[in-house]
PDB file of N, CA and C in Angstrom:
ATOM      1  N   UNK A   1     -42.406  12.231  36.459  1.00  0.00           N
ATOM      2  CA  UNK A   1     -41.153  12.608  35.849  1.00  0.00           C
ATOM      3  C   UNK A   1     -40.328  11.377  35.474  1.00  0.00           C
ATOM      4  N   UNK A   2     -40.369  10.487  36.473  1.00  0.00           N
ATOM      5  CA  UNK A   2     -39.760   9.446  35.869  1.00  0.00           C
ATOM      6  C   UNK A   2     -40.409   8.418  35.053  1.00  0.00           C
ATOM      7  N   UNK A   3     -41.315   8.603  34.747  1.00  0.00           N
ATOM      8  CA  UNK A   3     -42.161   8.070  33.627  1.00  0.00           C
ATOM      9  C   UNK A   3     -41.907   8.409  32.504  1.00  0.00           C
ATOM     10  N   UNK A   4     -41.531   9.610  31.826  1.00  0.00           N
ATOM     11  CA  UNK A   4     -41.505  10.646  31.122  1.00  0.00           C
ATOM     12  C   UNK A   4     -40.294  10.180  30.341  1.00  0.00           C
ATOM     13  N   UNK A   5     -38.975  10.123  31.570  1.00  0.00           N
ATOM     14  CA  UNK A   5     -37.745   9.952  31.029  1.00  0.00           C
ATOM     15  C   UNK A   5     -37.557   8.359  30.913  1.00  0.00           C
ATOM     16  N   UNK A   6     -37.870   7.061  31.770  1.00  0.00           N
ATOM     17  CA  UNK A   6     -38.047   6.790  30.516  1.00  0.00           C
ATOM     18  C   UNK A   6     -39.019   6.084  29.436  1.00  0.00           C
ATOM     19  N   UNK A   7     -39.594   7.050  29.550  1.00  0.00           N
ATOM     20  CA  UNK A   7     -40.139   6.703  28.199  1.00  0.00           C
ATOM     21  C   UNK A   7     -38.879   7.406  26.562  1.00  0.00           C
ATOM     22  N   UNK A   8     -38.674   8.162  26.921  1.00  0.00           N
ATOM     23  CA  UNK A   8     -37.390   9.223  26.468  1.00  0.00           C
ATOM     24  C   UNK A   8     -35.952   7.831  26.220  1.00  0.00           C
ATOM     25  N   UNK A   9     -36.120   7.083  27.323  1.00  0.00           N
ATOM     26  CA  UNK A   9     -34.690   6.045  27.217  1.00  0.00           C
ATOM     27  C   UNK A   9     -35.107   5.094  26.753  1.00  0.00           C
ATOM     28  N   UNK A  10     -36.525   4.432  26.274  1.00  0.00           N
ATOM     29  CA  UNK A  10     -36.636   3.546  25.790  1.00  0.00           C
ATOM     30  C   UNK A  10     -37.145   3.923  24.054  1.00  0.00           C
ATOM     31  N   UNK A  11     -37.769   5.047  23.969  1.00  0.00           N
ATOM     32  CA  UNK A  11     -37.628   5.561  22.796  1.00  0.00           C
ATOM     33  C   UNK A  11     -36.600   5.760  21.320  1.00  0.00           C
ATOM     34  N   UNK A  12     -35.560   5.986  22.611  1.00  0.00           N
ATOM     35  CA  UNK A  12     -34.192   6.500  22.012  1.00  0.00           C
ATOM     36  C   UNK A  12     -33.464   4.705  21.390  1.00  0.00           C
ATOM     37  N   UNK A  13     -33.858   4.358  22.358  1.00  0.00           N
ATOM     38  CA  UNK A  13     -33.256   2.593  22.443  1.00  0.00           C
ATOM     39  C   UNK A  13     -33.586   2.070  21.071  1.00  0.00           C
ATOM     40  N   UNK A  14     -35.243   1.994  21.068  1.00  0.00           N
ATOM     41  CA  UNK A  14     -35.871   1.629  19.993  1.00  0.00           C
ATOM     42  C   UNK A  14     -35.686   2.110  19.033  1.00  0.00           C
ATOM     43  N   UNK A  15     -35.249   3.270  18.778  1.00  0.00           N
ATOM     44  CA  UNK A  15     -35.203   4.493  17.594  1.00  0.00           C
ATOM     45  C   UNK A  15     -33.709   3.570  16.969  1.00  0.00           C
ATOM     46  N   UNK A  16     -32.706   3.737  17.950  1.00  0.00           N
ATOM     47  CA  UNK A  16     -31.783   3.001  17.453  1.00  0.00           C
ATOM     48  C   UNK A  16     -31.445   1.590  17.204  1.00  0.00           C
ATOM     49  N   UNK A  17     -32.345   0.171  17.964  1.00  0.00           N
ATOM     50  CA  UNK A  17     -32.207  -0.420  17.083  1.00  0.00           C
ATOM     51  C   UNK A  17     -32.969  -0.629  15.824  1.00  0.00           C
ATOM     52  N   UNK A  18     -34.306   0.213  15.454  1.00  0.00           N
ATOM     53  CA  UNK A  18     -34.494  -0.206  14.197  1.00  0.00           C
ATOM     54  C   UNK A  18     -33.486   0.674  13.162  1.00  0.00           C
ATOM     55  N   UNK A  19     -32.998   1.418  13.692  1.00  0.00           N
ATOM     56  CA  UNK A  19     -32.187   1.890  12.599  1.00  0.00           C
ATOM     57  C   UNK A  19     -30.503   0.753  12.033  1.00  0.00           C
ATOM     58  N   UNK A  20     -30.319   0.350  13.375  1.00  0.00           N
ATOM     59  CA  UNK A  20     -29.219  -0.390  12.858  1.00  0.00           C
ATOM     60  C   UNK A  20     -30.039  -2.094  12.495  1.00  0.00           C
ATOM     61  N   UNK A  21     -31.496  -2.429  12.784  1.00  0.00           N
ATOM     62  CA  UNK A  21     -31.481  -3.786  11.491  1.00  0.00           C
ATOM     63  C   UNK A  21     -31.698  -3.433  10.653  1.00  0.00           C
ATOM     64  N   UNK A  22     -32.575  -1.771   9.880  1.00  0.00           N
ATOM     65  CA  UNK A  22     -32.693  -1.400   8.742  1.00  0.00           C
ATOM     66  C   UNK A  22     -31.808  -1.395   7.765  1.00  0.00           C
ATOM     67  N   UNK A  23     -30.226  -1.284   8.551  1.00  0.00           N
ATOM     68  CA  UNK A  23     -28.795  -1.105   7.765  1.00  0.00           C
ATOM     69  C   UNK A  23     -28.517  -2.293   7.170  1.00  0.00           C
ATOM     70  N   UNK A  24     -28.800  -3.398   7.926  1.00  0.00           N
ATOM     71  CA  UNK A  24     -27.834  -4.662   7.979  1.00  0.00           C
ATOM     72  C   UNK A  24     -29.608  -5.332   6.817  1.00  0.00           C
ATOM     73  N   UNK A  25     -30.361  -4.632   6.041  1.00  0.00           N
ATOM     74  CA  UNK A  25     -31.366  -5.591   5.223  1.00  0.00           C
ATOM     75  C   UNK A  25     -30.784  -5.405   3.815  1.00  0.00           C
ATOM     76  N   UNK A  26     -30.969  -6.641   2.617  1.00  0.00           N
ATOM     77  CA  UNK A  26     -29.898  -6.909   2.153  1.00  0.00           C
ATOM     78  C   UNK A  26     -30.040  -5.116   0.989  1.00  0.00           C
ATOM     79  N   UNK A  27     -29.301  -5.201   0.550  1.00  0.00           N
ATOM     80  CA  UNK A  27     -29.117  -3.860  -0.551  1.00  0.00           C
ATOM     81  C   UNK A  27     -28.815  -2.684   0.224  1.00  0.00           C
ATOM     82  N   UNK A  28     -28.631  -2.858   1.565  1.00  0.00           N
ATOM     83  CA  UNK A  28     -28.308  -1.429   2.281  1.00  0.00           C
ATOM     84  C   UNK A  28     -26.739  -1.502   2.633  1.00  0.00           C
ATOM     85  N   UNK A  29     -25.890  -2.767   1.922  1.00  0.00           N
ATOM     86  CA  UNK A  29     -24.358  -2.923   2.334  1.00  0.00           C
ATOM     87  C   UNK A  29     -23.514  -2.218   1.391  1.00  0.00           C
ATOM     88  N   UNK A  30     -22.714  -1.568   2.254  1.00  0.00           N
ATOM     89  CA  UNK A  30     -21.870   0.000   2.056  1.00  0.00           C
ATOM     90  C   UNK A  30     -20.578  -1.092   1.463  1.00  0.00           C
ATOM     91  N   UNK A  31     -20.142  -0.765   0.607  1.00  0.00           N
ATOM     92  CA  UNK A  31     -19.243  -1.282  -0.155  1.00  0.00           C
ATOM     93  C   UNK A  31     -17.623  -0.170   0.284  1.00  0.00           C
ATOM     94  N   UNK A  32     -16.581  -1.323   0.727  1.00  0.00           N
ATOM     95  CA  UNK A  32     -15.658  -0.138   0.948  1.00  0.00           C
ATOM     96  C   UNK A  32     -14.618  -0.834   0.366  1.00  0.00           C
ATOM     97  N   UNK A  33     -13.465  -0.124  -0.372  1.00  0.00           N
ATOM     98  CA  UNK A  33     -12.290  -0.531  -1.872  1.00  0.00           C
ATOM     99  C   UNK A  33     -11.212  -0.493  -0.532  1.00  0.00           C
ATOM    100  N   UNK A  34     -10.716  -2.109  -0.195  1.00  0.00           N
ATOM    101  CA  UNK A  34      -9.386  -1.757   0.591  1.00  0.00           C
ATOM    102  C   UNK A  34      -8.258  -2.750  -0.131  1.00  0.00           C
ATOM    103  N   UNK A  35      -8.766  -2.239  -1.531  1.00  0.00           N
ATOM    104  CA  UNK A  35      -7.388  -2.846  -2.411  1.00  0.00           C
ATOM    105  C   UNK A  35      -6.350  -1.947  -2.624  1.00  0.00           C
ATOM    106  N   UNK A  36      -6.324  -0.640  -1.951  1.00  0.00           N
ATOM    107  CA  UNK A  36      -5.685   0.009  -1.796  1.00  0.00           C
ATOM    108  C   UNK A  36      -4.355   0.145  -3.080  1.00  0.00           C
ATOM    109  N   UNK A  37      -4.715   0.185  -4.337  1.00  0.00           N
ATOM    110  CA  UNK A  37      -4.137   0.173  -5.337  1.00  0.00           C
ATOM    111  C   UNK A  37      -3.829   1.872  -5.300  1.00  0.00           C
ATOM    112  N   UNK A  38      -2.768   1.893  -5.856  1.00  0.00           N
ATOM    113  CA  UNK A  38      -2.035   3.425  -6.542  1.00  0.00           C
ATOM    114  C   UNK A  38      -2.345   3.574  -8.245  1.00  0.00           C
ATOM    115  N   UNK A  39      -2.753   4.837  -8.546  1.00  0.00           N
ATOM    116  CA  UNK A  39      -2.767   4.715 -10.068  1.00  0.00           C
ATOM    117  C   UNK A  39      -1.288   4.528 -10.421  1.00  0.00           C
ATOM    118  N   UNK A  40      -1.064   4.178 -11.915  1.00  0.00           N
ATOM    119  CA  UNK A  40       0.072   3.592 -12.260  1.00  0.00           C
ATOM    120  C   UNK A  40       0.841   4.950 -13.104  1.00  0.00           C
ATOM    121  N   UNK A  41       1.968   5.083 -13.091  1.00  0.00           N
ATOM    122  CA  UNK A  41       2.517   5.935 -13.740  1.00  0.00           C
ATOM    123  C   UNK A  41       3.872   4.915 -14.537  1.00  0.00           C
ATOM    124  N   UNK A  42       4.053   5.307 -15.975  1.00  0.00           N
ATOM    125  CA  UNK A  42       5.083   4.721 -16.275  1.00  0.00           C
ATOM    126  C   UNK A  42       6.474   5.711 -16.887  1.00  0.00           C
ATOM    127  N   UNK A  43       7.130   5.028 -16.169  1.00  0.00           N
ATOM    128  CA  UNK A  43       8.802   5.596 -16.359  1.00  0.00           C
ATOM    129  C   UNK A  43       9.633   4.905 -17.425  1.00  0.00           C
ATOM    130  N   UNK A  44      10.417   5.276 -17.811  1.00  0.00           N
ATOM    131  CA  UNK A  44      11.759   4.995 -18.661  1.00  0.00           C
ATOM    132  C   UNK A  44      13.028   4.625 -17.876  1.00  0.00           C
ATOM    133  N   UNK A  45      13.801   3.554 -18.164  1.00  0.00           N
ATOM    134  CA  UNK A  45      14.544   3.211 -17.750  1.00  0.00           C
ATOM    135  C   UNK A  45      15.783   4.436 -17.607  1.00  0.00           C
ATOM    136  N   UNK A  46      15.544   5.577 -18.484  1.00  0.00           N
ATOM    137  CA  UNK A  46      16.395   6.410 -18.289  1.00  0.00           C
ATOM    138  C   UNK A  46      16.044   7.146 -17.359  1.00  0.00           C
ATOM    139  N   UNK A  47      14.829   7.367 -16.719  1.00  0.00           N
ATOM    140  CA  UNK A  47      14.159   8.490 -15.748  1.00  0.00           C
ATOM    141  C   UNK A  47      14.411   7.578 -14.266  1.00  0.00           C
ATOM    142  N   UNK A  48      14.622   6.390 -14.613  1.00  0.00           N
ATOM    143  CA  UNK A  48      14.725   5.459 -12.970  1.00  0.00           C
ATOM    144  C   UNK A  48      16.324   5.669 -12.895  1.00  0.00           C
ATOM    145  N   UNK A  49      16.612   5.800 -13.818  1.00  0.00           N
ATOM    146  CA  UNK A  49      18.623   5.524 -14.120  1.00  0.00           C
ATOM    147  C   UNK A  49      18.661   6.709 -13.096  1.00  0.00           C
ATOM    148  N   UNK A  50      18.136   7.903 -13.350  1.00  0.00           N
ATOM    149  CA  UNK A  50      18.648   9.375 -12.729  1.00  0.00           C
ATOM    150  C   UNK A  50      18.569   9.305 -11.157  1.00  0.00           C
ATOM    151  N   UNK A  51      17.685   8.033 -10.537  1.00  0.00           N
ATOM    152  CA  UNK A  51      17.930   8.084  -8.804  1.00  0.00           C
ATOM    153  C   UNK A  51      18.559   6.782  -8.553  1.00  0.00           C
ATOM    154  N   UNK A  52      19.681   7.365  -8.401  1.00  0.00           N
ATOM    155  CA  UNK A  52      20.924   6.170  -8.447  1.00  0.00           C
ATOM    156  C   UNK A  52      21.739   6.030  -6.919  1.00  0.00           C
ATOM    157  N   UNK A  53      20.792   6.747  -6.003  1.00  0.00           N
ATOM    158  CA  UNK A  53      21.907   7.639  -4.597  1.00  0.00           C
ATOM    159  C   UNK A  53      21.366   6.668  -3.586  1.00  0.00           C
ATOM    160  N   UNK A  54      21.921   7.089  -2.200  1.00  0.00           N
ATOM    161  CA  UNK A  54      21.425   6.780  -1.333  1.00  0.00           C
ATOM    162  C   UNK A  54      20.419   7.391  -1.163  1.00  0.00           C
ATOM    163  N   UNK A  55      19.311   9.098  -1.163  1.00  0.00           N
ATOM    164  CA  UNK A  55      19.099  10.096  -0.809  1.00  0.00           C
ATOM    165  C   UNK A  55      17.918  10.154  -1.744  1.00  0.00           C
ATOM    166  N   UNK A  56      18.166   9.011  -2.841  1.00  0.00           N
ATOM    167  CA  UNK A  56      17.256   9.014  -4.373  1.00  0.00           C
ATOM    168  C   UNK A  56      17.113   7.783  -4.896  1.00  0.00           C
ATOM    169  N   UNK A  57      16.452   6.857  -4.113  1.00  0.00           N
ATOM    170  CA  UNK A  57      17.064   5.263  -4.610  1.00  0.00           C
ATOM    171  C   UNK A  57      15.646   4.900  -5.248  1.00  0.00           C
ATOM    172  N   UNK A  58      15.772   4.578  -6.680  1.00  0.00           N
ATOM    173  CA  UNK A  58      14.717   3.995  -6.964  1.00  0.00           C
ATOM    174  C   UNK A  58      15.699   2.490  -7.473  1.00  0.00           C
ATOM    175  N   UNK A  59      14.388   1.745  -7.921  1.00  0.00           N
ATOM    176  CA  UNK A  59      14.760   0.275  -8.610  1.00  0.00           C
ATOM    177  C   UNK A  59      13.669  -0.575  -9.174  1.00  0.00           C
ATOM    178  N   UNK A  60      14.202  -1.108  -9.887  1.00  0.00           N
ATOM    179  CA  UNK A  60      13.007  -2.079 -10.868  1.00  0.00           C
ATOM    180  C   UNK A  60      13.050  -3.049 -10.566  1.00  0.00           C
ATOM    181  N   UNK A  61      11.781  -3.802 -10.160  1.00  0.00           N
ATOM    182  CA  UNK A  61      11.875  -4.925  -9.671  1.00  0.00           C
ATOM    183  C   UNK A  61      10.165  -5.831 -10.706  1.00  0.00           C
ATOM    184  N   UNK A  62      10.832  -6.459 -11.931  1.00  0.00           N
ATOM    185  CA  UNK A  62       9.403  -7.678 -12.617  1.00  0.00           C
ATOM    186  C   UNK A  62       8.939  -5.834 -13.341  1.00  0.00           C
ATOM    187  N   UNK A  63       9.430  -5.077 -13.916  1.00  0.00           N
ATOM    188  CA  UNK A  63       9.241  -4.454 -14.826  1.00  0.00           C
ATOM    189  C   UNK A  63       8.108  -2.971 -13.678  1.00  0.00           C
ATOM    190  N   UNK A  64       8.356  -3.197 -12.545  1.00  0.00           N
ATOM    191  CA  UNK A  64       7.616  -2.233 -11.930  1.00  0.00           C
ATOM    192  C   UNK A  64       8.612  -1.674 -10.995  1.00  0.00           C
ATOM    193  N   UNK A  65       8.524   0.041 -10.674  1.00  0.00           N
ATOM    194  CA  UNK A  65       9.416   0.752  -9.878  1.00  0.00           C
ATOM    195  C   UNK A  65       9.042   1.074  -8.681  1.00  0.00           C
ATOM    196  N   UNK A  66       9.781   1.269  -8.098  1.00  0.00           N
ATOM    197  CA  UNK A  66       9.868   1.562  -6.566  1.00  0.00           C
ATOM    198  C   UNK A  66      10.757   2.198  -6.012  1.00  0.00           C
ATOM    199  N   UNK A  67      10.122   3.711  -5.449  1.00  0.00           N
ATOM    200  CA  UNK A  67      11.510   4.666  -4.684  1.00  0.00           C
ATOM    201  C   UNK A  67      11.388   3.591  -3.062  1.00  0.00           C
ATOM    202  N   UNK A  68      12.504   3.610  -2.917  1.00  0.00           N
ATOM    203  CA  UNK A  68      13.151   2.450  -1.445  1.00  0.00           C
ATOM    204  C   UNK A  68      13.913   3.460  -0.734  1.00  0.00           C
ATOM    205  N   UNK A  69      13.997   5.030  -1.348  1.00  0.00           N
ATOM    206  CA  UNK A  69      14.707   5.631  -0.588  1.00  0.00           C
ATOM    207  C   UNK A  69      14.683   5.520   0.976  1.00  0.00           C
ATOM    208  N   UNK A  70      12.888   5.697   1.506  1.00  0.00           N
ATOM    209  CA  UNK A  70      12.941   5.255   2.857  1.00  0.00           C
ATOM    210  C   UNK A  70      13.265   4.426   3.536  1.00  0.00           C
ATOM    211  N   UNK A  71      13.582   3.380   2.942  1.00  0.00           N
ATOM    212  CA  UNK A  71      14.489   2.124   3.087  1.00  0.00           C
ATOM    213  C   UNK A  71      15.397   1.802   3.402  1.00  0.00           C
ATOM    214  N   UNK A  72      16.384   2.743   2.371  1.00  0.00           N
ATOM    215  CA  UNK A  72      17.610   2.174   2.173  1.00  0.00           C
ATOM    216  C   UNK A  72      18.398   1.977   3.879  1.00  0.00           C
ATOM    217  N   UNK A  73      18.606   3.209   4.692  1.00  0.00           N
ATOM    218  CA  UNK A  73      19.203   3.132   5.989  1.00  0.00           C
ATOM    219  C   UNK A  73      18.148   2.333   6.829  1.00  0.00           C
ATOM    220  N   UNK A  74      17.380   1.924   6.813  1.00  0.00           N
ATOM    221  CA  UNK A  74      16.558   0.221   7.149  1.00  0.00           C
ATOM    222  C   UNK A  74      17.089  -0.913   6.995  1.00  0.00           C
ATOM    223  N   UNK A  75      17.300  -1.127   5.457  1.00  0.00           N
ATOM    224  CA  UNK A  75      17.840  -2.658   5.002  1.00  0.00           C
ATOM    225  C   UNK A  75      18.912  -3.151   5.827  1.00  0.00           C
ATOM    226  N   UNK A  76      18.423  -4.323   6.252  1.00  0.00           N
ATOM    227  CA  UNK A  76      19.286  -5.521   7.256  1.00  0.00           C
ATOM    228  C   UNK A  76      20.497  -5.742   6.390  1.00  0.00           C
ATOM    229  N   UNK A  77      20.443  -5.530   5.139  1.00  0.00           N
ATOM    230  CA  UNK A  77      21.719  -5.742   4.312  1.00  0.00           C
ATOM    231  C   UNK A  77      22.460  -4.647   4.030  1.00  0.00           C
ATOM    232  N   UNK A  78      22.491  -3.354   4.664  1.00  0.00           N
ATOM    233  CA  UNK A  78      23.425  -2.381   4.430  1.00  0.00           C
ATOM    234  C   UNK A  78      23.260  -1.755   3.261  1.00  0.00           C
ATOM    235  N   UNK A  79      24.454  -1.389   2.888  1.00  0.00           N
ATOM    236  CA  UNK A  79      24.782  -1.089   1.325  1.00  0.00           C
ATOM    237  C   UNK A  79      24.194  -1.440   0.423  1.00  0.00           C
ATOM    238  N   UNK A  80      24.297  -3.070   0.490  1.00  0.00           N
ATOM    239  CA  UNK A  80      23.880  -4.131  -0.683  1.00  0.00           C
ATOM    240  C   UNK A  80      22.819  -3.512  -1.828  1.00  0.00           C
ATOM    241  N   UNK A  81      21.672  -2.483  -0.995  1.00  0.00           N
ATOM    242  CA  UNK A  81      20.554  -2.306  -1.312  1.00  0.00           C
ATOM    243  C   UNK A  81      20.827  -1.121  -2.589  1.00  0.00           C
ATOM    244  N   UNK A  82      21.988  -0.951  -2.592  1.00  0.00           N
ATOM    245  CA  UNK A  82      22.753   0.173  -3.307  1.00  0.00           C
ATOM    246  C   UNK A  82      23.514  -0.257  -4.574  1.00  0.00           C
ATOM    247  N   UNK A  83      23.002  -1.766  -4.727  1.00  0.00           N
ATOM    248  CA  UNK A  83      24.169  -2.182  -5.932  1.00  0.00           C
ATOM    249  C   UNK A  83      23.404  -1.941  -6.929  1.00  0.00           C
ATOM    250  N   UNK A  84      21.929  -2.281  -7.127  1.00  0.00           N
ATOM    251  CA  UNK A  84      21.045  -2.031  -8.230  1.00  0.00           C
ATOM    252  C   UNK A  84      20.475  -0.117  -8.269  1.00  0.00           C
ATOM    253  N   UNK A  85      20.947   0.396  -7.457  1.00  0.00           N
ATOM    254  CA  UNK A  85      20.473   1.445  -7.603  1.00  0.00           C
ATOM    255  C   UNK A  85      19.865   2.320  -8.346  1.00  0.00           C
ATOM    256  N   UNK A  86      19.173   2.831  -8.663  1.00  0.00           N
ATOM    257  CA  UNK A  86      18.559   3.264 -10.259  1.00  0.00           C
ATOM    258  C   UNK A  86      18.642   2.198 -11.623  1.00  0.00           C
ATOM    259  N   UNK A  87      18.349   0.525 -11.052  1.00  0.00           N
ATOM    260  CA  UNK A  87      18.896  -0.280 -12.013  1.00  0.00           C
ATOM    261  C   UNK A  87      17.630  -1.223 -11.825  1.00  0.00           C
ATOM    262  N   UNK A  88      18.025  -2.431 -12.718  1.00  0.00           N
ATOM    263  CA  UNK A  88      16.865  -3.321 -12.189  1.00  0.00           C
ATOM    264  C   UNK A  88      17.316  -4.577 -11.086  1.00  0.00           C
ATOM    265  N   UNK A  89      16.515  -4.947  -9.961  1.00  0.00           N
ATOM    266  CA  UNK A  89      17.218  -5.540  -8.918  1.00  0.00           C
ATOM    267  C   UNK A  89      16.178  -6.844  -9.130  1.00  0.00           C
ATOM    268  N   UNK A  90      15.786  -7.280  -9.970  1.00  0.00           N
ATOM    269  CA  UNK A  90      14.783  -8.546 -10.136  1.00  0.00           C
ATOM    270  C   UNK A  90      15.450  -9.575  -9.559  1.00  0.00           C
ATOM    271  N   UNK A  91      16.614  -9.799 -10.055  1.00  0.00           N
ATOM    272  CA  UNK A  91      17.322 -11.058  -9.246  1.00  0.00           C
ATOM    273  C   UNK A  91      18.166 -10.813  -7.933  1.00  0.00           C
ATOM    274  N   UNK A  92      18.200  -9.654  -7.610  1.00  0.00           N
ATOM    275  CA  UNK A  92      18.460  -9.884  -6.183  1.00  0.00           C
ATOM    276  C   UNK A  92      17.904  -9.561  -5.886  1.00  0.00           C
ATOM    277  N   UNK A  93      16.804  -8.848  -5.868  1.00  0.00           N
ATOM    278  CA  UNK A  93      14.882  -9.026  -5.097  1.00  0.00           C
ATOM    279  C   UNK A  93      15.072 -10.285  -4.012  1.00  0.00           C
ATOM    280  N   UNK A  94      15.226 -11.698  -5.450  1.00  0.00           N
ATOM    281  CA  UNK A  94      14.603 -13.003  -5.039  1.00  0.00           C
ATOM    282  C   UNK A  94      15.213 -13.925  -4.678  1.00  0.00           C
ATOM    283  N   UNK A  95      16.844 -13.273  -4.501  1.00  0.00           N
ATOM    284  CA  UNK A  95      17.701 -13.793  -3.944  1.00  0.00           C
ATOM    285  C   UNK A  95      17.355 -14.696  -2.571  1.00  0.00           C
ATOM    286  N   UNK A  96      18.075 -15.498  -2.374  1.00  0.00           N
ATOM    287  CA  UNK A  96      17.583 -16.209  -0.968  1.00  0.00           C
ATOM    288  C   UNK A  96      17.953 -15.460   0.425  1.00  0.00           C
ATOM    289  N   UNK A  97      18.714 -14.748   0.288  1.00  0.00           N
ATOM    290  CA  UNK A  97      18.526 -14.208   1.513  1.00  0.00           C
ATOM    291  C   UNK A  97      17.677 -13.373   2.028  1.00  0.00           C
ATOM    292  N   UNK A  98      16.418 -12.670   1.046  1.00  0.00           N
ATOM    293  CA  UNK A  98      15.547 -12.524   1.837  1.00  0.00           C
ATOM    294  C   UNK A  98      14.128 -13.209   2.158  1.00  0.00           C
ATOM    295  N   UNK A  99      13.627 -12.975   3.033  1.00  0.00           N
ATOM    296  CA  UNK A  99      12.327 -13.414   3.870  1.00  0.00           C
ATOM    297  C   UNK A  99      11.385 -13.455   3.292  1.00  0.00           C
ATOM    298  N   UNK A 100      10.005 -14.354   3.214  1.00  0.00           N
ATOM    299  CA  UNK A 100       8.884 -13.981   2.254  1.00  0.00           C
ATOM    300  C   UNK A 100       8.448 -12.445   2.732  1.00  0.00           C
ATOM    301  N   UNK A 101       8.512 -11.768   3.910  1.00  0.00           N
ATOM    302  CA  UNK A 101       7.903 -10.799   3.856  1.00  0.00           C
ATOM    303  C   UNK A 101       8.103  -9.453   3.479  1.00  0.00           C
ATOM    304  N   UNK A 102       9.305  -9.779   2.391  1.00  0.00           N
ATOM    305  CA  UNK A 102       9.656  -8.143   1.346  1.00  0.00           C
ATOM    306  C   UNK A 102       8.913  -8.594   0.638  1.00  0.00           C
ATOM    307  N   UNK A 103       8.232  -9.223   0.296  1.00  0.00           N
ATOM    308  CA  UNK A 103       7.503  -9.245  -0.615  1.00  0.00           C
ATOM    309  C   UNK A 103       5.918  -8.663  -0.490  1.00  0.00           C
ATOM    310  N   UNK A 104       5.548  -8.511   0.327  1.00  0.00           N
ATOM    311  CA  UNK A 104       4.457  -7.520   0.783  1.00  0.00           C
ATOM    312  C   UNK A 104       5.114  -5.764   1.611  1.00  0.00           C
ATOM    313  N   UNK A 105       6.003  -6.171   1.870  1.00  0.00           N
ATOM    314  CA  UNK A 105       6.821  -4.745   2.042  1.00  0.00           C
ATOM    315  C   UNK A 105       6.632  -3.933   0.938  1.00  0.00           C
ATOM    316  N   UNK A 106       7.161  -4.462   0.008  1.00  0.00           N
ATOM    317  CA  UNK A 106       8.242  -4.044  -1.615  1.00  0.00           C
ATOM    318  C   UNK A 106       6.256  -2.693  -2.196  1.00  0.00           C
ATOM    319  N   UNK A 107       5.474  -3.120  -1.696  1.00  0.00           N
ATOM    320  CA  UNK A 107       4.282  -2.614  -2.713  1.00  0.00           C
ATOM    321  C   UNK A 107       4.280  -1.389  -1.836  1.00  0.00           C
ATOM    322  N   UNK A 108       4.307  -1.287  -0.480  1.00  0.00           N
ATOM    323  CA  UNK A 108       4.625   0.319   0.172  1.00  0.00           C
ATOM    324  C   UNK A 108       5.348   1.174  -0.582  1.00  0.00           C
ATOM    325  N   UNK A 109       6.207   1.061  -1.971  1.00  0.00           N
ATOM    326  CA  UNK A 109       7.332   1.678  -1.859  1.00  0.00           C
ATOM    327  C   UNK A 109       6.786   1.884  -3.365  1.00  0.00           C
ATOM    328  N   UNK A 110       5.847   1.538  -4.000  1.00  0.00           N
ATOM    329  CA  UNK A 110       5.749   1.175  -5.522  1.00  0.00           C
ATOM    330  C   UNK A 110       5.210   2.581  -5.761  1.00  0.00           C
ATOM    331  N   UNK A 111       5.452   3.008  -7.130  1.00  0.00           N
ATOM    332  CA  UNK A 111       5.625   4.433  -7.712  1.00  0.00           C
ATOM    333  C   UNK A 111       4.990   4.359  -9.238  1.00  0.00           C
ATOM    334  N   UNK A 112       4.827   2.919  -9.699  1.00  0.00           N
ATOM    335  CA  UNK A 112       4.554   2.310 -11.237  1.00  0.00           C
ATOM    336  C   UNK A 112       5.347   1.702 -11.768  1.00  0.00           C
ATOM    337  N   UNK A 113       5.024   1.481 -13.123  1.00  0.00           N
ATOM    338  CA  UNK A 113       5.577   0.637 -14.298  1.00  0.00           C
ATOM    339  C   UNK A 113       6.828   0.748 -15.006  1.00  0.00           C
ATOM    340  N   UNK A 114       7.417   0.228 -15.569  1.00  0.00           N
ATOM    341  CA  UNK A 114       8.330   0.416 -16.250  1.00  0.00           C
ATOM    342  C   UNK A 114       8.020   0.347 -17.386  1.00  0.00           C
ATOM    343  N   UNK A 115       7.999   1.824 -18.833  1.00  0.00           N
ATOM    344  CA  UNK A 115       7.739   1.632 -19.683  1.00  0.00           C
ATOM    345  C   UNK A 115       8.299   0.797 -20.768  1.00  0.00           C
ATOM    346  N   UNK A 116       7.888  -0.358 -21.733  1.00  0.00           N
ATOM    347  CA  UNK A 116       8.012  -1.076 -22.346  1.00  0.00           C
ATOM    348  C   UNK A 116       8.674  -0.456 -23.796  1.00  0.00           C
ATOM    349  N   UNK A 117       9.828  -0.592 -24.054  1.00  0.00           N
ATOM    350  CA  UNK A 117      10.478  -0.362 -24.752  1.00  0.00           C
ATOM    351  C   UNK A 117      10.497  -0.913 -26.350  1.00  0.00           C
ATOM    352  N   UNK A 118      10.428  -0.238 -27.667  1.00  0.00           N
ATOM    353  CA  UNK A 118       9.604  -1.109 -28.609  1.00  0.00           C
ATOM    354  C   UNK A 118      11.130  -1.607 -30.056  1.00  0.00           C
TER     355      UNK A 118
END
């Protein structure tokens, strides 16, 4: 009986590692997308104009939008975050008072483009 089993535990052993060097030989690598991109939708400066609130805050920031509503009662700066409101905030984006790391924040919040006006 105990021969039996293992033969059963060394079976199983073997079974599994040739299956995991079979994975790792070249052309068997699983390709996975963690560019985590959003499709793009583009808005009108009049359709960003309409969330102008605390409750509805979008803003343009380098010709691309972003609802910050979840934000807004976050921001270390209060209000402030309320002056561009449904507007474009490009230059106080890059204002110095904030940190390099709104700048990897800011893409959580991105919604698309701002359509180009002719």
């Amino acid at each position: 009986m105990v021969i039996v089993f293992a033969t059963l535990v060394l079976g199983f052993l073997l079974g599994a590692f040739l299956m995991i060097t079979r994975s790792r030989k070249p052309g068997n690598e699983t390709v996975i997308d963690t560019s985590n991109k959003k499709a793009s939708k583009l808005y009108t400066r009049a359709e960003v104009l309409l969330h102008n609130e605390r409750s509805n805050c979008w803003i343009i920031i380098k010709e691309k939008v972003y609802d910050i509503t979840p934000y807004v009662e976050e921001h270390p700066g209060g209000d402030a975050i309320l002056a561009h409101a449904g507007d474009d905030s490009t230059e106080g984006f890059f204002g110095p008072q904030h940190a390099t790391r709104v700048f990897d924040m800011i893409e959580d919040f991105y919604i698309g483009e701002l359509e180009q006006q002719s």
